[in-house]
N, C-alpha and C. Protein backbone atom coordinates (compact mmCIF):
# COMPACT_ATOMS: atom_id res chain seq x y z
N UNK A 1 -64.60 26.45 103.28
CA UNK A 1 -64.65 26.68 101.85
C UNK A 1 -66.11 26.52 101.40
N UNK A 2 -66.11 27.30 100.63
CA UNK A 2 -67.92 27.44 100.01
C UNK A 2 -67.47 26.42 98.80
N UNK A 3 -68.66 25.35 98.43
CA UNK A 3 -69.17 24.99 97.67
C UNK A 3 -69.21 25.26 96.18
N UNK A 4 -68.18 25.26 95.37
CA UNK A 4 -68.93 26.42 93.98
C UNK A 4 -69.71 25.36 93.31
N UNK A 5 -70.95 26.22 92.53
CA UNK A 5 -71.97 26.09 91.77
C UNK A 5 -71.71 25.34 90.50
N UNK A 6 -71.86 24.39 90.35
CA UNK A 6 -71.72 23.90 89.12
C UNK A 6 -73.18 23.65 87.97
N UNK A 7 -73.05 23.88 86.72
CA UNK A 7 -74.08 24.09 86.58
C UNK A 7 -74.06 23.24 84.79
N UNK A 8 -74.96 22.35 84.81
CA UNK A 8 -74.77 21.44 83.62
C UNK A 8 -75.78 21.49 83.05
N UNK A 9 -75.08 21.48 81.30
CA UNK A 9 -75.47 21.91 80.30
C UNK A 9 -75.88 20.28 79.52
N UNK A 10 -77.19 20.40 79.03
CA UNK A 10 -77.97 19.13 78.52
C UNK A 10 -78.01 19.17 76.71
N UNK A 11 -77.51 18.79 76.24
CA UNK A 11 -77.39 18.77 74.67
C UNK A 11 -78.42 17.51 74.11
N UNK A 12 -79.12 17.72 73.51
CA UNK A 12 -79.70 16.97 72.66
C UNK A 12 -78.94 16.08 71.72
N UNK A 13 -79.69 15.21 71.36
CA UNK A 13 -78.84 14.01 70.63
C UNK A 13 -79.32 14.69 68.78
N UNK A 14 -80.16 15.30 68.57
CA UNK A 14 -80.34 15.97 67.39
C UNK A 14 -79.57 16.95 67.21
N UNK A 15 -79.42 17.94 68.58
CA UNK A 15 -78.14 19.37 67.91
C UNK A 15 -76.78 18.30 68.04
N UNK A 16 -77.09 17.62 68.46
CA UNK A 16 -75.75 16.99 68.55
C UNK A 16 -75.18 16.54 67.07
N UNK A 17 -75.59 16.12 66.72
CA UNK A 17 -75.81 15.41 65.66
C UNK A 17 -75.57 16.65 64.26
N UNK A 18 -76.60 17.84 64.22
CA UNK A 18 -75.98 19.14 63.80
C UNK A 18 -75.03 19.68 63.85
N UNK A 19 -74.53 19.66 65.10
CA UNK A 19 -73.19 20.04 65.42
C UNK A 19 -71.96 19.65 64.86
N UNK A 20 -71.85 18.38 64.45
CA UNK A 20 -70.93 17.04 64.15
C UNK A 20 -70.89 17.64 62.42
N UNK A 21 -72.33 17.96 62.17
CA UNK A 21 -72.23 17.73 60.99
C UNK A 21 -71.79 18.77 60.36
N UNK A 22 -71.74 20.25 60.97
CA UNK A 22 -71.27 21.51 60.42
C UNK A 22 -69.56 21.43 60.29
N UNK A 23 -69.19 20.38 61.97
CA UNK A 23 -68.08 20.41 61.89
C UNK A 23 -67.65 19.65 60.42
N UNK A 24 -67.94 18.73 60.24
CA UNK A 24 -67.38 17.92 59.01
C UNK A 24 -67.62 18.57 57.65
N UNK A 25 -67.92 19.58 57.57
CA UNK A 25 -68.76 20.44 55.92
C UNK A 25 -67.78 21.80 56.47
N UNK A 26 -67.42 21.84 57.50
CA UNK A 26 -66.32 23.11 57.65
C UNK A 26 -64.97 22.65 57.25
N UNK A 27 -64.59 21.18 58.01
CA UNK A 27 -63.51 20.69 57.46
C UNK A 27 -63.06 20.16 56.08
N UNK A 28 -64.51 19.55 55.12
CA UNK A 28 -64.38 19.34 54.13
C UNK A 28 -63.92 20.21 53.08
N UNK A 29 -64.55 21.74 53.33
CA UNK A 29 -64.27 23.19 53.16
C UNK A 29 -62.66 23.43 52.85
N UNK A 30 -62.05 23.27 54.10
CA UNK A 30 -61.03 24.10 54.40
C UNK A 30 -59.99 22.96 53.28
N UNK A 31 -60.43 21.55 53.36
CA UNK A 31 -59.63 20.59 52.76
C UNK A 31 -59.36 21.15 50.84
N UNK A 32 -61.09 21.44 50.45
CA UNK A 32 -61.19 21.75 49.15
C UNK A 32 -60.31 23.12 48.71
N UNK A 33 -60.45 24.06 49.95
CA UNK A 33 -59.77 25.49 49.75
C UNK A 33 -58.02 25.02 49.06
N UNK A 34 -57.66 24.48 50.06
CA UNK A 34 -56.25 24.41 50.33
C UNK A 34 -55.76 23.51 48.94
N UNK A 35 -56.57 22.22 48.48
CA UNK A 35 -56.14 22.27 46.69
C UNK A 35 -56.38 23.26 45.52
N UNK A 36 -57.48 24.07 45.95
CA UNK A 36 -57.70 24.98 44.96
C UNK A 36 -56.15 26.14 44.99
N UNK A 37 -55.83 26.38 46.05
CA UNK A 37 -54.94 27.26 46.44
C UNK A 37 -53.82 26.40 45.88
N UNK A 38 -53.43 25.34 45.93
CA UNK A 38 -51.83 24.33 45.75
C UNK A 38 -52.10 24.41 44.05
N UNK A 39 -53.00 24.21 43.49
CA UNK A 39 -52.98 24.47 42.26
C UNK A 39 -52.68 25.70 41.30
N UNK A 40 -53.42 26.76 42.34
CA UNK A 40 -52.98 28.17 41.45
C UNK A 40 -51.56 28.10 41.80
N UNK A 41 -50.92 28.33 43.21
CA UNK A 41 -49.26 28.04 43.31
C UNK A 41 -48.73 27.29 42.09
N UNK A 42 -49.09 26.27 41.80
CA UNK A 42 -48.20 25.45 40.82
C UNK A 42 -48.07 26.08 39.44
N UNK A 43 -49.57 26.73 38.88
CA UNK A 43 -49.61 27.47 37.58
C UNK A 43 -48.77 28.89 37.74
N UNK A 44 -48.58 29.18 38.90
CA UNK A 44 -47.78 30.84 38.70
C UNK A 44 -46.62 30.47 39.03
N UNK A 45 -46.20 29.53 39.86
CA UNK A 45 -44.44 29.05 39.50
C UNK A 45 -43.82 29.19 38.38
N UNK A 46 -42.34 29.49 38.31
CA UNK A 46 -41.95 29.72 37.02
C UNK A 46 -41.30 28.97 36.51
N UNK A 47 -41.83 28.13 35.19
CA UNK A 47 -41.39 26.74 34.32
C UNK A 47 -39.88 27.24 34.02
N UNK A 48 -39.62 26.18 34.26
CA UNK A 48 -38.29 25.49 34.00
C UNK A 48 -37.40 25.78 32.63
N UNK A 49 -36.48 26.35 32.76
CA UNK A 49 -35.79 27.26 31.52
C UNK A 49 -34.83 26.14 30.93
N UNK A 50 -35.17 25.49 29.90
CA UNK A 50 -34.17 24.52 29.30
C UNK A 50 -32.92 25.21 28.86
N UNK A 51 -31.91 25.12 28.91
CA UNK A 51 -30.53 26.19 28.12
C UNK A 51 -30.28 24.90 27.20
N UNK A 52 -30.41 24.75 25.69
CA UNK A 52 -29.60 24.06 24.96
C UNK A 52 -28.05 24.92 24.43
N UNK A 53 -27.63 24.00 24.09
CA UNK A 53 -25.89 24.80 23.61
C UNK A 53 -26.16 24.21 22.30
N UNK A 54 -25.68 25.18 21.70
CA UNK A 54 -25.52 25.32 20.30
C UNK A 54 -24.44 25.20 19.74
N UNK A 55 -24.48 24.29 18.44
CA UNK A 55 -22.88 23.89 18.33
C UNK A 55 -22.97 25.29 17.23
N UNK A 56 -21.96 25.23 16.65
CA UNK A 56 -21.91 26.16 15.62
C UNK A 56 -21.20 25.48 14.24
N UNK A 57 -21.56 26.15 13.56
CA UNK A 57 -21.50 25.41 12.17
C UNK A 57 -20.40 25.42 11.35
N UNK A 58 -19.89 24.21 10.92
CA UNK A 58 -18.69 24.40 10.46
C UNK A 58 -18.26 25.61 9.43
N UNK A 59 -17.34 26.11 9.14
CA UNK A 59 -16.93 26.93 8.35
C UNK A 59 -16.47 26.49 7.14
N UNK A 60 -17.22 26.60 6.01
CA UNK A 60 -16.64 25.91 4.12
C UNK A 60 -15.96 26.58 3.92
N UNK A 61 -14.76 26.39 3.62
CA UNK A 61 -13.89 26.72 3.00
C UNK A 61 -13.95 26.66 1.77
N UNK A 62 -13.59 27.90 0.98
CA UNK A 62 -13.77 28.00 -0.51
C UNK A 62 -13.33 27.10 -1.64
N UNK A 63 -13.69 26.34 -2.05
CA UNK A 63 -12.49 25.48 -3.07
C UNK A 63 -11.56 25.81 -3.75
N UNK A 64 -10.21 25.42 -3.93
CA UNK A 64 -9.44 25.95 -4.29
C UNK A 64 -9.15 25.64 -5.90
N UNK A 65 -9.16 26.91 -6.88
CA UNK A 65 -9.19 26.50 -7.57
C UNK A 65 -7.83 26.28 -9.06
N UNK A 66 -7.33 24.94 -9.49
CA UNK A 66 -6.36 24.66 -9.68
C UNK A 66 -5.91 25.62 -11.17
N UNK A 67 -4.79 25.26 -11.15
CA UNK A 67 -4.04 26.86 -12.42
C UNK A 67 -4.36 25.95 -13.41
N UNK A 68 -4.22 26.77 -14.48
CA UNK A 68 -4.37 26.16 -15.75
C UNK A 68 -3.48 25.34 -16.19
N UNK A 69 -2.05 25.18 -15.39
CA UNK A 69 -1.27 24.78 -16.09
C UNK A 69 -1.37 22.89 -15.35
N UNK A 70 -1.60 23.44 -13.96
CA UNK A 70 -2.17 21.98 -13.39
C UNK A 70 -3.37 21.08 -14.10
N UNK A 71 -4.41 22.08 -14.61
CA UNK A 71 -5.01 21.13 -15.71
C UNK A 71 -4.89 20.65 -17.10
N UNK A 72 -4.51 21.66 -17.55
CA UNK A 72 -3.34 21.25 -19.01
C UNK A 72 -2.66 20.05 -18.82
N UNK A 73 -1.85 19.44 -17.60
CA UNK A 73 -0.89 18.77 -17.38
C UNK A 73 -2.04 17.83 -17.38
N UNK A 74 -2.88 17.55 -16.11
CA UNK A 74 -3.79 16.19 -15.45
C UNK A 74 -4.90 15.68 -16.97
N UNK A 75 -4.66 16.66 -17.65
CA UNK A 75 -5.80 16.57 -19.15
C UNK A 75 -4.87 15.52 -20.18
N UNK A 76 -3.85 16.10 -20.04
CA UNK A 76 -2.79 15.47 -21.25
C UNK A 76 -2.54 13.84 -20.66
N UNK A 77 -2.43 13.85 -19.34
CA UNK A 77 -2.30 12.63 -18.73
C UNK A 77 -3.41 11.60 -19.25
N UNK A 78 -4.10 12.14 -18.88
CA UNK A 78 -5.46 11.45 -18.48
C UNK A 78 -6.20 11.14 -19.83
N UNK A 79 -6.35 11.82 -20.81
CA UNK A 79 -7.10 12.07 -21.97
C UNK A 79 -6.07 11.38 -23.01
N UNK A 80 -5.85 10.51 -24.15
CA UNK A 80 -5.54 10.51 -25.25
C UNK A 80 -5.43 11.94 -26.43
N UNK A 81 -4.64 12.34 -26.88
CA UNK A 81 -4.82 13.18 -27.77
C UNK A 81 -5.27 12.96 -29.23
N UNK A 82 -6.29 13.45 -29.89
CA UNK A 82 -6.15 13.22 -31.66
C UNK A 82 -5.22 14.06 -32.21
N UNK A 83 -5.74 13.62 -33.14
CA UNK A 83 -5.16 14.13 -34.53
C UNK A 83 -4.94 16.08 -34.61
N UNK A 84 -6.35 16.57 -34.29
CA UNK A 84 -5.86 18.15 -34.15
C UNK A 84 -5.36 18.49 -32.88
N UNK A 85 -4.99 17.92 -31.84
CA UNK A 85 -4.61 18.29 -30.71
C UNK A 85 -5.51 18.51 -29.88
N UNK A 86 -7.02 18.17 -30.07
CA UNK A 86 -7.62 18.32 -28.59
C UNK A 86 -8.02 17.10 -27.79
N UNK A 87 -8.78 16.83 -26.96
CA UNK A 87 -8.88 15.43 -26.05
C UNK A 87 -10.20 15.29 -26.76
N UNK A 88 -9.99 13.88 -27.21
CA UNK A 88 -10.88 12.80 -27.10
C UNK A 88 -12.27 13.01 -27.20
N UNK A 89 -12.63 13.31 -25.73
CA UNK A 89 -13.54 13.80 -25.00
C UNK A 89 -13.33 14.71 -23.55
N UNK A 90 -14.60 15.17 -23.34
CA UNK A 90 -14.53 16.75 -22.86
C UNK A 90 -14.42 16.01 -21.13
N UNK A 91 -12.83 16.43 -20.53
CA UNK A 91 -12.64 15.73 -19.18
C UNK A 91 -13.46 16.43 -17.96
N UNK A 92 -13.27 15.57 -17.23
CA UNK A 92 -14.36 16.15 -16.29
C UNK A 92 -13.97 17.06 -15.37
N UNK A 93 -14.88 18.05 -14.75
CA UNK A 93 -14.21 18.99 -13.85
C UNK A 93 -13.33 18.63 -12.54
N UNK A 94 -11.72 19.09 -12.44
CA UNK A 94 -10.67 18.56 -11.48
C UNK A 94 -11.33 18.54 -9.92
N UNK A 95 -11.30 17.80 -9.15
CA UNK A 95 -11.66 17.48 -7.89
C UNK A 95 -10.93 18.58 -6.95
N UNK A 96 -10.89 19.46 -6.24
CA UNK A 96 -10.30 20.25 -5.52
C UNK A 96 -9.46 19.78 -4.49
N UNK A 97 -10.29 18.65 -3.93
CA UNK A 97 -10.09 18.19 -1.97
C UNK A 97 -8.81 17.28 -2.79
N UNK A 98 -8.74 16.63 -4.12
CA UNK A 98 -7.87 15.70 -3.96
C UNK A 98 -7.02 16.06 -5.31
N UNK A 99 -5.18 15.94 -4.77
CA UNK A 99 -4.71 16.32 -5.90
C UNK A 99 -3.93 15.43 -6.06
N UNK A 100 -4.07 14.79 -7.28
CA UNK A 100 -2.93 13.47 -7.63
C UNK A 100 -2.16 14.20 -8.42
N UNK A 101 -0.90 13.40 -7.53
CA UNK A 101 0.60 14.10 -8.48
C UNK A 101 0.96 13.67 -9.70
N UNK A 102 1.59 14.19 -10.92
CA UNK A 102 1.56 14.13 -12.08
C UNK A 102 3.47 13.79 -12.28
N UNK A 103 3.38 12.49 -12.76
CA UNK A 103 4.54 11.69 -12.92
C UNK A 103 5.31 11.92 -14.11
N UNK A 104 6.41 12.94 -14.43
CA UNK A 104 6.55 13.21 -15.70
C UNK A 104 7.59 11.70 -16.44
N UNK A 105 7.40 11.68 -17.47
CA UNK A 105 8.35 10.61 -18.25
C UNK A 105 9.92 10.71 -17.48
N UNK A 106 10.43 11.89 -17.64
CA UNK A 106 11.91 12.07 -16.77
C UNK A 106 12.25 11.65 -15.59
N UNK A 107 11.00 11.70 -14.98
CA UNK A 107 10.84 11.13 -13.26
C UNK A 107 10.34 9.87 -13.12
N UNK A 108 9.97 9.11 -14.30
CA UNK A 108 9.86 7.34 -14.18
C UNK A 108 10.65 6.41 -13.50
N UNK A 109 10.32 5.37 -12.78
CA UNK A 109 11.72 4.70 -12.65
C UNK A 109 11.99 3.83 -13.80
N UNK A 110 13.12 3.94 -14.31
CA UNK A 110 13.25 2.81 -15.73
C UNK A 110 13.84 1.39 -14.82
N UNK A 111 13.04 0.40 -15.18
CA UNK A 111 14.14 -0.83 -14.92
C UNK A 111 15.00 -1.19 -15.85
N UNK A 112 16.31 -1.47 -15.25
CA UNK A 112 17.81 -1.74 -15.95
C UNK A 112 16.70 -3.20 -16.38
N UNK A 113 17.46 -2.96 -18.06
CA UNK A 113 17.24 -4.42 -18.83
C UNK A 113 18.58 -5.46 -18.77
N UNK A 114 18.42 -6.74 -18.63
CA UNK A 114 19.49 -7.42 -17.83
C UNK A 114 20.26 -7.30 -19.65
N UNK A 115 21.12 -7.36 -19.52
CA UNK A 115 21.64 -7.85 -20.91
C UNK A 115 22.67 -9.31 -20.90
N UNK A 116 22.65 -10.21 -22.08
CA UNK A 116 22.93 -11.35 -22.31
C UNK A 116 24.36 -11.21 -22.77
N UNK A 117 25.04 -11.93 -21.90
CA UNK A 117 26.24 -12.06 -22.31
C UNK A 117 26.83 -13.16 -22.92
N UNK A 118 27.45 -12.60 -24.21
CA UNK A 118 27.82 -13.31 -25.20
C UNK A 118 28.77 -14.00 -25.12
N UNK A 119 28.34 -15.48 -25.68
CA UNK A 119 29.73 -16.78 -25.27
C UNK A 119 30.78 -16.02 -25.72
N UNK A 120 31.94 -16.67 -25.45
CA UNK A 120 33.49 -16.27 -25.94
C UNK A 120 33.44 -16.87 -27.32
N UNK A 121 34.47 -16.80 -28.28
CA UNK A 121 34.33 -17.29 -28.97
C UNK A 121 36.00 -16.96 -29.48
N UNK A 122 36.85 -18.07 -30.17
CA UNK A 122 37.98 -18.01 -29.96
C UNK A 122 38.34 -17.42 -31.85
N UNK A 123 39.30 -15.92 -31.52
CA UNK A 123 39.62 -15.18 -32.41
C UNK A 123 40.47 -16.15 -33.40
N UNK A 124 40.21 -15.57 -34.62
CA UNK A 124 40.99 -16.97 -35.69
C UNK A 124 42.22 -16.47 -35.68
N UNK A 125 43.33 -17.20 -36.26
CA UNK A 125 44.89 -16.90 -36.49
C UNK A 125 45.66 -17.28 -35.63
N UNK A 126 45.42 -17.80 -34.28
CA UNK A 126 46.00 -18.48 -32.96
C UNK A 126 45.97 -19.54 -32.98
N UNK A 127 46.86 -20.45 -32.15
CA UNK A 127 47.11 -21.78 -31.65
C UNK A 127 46.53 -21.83 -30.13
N UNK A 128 46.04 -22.83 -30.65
CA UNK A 128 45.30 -23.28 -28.99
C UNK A 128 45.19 -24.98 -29.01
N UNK A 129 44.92 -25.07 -27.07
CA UNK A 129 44.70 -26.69 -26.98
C UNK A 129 43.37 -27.06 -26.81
N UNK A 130 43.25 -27.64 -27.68
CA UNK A 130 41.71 -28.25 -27.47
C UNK A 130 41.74 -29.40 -26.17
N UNK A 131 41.06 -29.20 -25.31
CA UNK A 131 40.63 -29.84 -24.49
C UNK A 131 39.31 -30.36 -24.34
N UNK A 132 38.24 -30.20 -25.08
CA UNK A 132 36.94 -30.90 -25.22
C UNK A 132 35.97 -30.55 -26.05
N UNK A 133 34.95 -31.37 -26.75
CA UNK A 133 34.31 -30.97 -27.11
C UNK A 133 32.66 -31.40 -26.95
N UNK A 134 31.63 -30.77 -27.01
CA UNK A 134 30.31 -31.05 -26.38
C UNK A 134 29.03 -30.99 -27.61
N UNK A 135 27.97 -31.77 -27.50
CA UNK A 135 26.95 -31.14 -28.31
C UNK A 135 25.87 -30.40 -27.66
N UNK A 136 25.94 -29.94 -26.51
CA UNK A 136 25.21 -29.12 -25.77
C UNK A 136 26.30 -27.44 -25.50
N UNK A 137 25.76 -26.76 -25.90
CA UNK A 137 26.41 -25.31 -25.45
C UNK A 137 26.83 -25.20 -23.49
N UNK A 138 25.22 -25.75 -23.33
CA UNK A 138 25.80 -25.40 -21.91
C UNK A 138 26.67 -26.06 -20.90
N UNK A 139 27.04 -27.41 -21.42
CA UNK A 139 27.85 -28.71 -20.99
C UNK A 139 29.61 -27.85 -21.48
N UNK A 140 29.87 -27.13 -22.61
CA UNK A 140 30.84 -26.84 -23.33
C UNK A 140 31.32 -25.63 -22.21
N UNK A 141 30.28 -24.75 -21.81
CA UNK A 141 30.44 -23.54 -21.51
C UNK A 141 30.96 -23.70 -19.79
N UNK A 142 29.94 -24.82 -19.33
CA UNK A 142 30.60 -25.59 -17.83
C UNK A 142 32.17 -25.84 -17.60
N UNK A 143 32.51 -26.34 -19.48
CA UNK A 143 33.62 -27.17 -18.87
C UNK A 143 34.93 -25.75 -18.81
N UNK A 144 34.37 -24.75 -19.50
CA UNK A 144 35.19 -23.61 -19.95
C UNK A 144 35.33 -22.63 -18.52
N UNK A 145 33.78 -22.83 -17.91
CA UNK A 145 34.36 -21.55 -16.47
C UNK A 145 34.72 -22.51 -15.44
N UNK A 146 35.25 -23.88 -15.49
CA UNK A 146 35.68 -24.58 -14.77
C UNK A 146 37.33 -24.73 -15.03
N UNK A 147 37.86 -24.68 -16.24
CA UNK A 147 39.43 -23.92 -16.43
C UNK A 147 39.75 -22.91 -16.33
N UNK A 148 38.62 -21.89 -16.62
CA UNK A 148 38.57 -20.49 -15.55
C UNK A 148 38.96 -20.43 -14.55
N UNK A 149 38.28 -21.15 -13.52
CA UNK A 149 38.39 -20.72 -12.12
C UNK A 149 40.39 -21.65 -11.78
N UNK A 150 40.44 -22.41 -12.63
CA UNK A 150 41.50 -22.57 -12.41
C UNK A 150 43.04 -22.12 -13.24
N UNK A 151 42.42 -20.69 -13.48
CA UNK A 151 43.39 -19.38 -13.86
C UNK A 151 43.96 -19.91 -15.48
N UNK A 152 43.54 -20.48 -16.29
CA UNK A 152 43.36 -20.54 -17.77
C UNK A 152 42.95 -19.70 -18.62
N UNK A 153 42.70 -19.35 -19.51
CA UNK A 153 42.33 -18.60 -20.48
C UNK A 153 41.25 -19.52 -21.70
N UNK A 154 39.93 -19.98 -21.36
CA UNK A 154 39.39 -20.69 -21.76
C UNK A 154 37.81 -19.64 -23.05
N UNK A 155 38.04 -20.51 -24.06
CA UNK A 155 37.08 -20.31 -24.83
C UNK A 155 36.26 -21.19 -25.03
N UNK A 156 35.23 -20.99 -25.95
CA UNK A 156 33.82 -21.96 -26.36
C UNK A 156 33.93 -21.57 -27.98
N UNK A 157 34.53 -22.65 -28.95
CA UNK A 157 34.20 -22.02 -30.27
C UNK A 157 33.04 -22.83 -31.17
N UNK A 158 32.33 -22.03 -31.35
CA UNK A 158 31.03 -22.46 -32.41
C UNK A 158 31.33 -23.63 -33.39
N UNK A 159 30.48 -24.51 -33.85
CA UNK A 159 30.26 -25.31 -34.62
C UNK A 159 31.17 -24.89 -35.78
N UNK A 160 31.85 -25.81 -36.53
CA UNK A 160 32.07 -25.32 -37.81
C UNK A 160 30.80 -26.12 -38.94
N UNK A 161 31.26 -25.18 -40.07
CA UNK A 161 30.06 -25.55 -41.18
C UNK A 161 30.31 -26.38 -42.20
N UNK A 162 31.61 -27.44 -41.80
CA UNK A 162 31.85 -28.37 -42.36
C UNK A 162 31.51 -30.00 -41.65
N UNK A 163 31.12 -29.61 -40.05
CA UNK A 163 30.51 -30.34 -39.11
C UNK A 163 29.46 -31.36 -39.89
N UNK A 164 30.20 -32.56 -39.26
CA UNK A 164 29.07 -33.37 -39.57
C UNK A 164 27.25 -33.65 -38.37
N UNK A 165 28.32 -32.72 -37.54
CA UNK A 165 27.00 -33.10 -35.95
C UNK A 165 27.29 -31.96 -35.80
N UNK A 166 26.48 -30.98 -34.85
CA UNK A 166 27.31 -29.72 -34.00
C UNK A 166 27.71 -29.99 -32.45
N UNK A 167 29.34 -29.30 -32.64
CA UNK A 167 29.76 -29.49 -31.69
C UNK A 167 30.39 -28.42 -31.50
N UNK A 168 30.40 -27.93 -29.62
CA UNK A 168 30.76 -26.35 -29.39
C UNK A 168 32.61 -27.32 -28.77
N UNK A 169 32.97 -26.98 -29.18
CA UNK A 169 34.50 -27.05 -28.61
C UNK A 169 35.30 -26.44 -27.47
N UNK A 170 35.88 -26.63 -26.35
CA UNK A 170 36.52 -26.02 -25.61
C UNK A 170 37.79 -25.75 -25.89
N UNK A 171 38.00 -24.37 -25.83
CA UNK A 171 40.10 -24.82 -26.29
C UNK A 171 40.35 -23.55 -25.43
N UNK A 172 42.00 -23.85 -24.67
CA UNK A 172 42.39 -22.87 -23.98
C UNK A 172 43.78 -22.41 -24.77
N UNK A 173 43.65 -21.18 -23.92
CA UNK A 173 45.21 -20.51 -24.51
C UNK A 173 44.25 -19.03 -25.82
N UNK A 174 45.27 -19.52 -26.75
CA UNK A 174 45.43 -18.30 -27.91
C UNK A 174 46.60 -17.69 -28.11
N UNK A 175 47.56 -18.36 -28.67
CA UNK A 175 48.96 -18.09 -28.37
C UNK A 175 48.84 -17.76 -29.96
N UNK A 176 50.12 -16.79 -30.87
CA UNK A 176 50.78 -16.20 -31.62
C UNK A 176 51.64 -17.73 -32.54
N UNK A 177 51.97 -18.45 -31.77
CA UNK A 177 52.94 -19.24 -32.10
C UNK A 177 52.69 -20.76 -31.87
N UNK A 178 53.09 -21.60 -32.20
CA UNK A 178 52.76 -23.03 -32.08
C UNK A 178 53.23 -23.63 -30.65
N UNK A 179 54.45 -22.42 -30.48
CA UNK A 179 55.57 -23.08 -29.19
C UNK A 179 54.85 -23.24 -28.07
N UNK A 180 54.04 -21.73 -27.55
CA UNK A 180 52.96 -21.44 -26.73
C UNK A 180 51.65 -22.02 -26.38
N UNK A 181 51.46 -23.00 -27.59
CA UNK A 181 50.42 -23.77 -27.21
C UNK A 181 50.83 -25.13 -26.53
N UNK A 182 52.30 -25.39 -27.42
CA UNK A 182 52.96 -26.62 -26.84
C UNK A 182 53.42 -27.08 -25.67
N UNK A 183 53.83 -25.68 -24.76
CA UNK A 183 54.03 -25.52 -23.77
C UNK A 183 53.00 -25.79 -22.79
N UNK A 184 52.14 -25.14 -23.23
CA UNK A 184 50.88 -25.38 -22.30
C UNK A 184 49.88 -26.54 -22.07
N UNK A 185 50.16 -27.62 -23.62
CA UNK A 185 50.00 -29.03 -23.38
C UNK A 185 50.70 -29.61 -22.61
N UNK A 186 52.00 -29.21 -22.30
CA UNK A 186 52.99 -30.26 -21.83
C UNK A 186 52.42 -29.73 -20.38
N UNK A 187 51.88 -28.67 -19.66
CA UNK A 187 51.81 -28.04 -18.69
C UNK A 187 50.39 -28.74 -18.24
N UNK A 188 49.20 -29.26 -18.88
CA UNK A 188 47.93 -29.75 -18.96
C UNK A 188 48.72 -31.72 -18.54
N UNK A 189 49.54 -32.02 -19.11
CA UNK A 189 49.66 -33.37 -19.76
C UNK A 189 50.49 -33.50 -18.01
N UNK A 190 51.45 -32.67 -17.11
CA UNK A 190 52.08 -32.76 -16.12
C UNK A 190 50.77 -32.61 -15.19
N UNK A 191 50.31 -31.77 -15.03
CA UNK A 191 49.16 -32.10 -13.93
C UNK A 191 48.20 -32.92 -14.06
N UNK A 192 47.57 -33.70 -15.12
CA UNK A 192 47.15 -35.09 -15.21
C UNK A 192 47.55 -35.99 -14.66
N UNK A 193 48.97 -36.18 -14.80
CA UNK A 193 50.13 -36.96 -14.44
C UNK A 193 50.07 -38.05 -15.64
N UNK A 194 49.64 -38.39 -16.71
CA UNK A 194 49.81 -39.07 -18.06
C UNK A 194 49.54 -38.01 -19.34
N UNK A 195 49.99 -38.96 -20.17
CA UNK A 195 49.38 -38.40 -21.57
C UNK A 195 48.22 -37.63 -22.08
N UNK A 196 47.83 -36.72 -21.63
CA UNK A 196 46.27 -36.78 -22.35
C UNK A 196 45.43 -36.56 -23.94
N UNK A 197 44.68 -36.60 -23.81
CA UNK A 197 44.61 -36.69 -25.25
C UNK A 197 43.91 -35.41 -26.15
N UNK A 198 44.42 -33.98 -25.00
CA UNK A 198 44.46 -32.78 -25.95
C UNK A 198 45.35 -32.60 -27.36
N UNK A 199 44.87 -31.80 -28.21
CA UNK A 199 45.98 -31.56 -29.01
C UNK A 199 45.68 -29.69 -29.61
N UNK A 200 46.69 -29.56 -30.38
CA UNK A 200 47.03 -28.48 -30.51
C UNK A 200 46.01 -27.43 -31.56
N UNK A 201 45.43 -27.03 -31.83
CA UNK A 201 44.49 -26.53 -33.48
C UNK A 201 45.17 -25.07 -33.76
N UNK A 202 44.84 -24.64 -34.88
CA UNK A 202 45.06 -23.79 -35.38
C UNK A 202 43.88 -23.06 -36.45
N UNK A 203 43.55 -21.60 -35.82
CA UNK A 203 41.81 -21.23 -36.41
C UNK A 203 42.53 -20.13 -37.85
């Protein structure tokens, strides 16, 4: 085998040094190119398309506007009338959104008035037994729906106006005849089981 020729190349420490330095001003180069270039890319990209949604707007509805006879009515309500028949003062224009209903007198509710019921009071021309008498009405009137409930025929008669005190009297019955009252003492005087000390009147 032959020998091959080798043949070596001597570089200076100055081109050397040149050399190094073109390389680094070529690379610095290519570094600066490549942002100038990433920048135009970014400005010709195409920005970003926002889509908002749009609500849409409500729809007004026209006001509705009330008959004459609905304000005639809410005027008369509402307003006092004078003397020539017009209001007071000039009412204000009716609210549309809100309609208050108009309550006529016929459609009121009336409350029932309790009414007072009037003592008894014993018709004149009858015989009856007196069984008590009170100076309080309502002591008189006790003792009367208490011979009530025990199936009597009991009255409360008013003061007379020859009274020296007032006194409401209890007397039962109302008989036609003297016999009828007598009977009914003797009928008072048996369930006591003694005498008692009713007696008979005559109004």
């Amino acid at each position: 085998m032959k020998n091959k020729d080798f043949r070596e190349i001597q570089v200076s420490s100055s081109l050397l040094v040149v050399i190094f330095l073109g390389v680094l001003a070529l690379g610095v180069f290519i570094f600066l190119l490549g942002v100038s270039v990433g920048k135009r890319q970014a400005g010709v990209a195409t920005p970003t398309q926002i889509v908002t949604q749009q609500i849409p707007e409500p729809v007004k509805e026209p006001p509705v506007k009330p008959t004459s006879t609905e304000t005639a009515t809410a005027a008369a309500a509402t307003y006092p009338i004078t003397g020539d028949s017009r209001p007071a003062a000039e009412p204000p224009a009716p609210k549309p959104s809100v309609k208050e209903p108009v309550v006529e007198k016929s459609q009121a509710v009336k409350t029932p008035t309790p009414t007072k019921k009037a003592p008894e009071v014993s018709p004149s021309g009858l015989y009856y037994v007196q069984v008590g008498a009170f100076t309080d009405r309502s002591q008189a009137q006790a003792a009367a729906d208490k011979y009530k409930k025990q199936g009597y025929t009991a009255v409360v008669a008013n003061p007379k106006p020859s009274d020296t005190r007032t006194w409401y009297r209890v007397r039962l019955g109302g008989f036609a005849s003297r016999e009828g009252a007598a009977g009914l003492l003797a009928k008072l005087n048996a369930a006591a089981g003694k005498k008692t000390d009713f007696q008979i009147v005559h109004d």
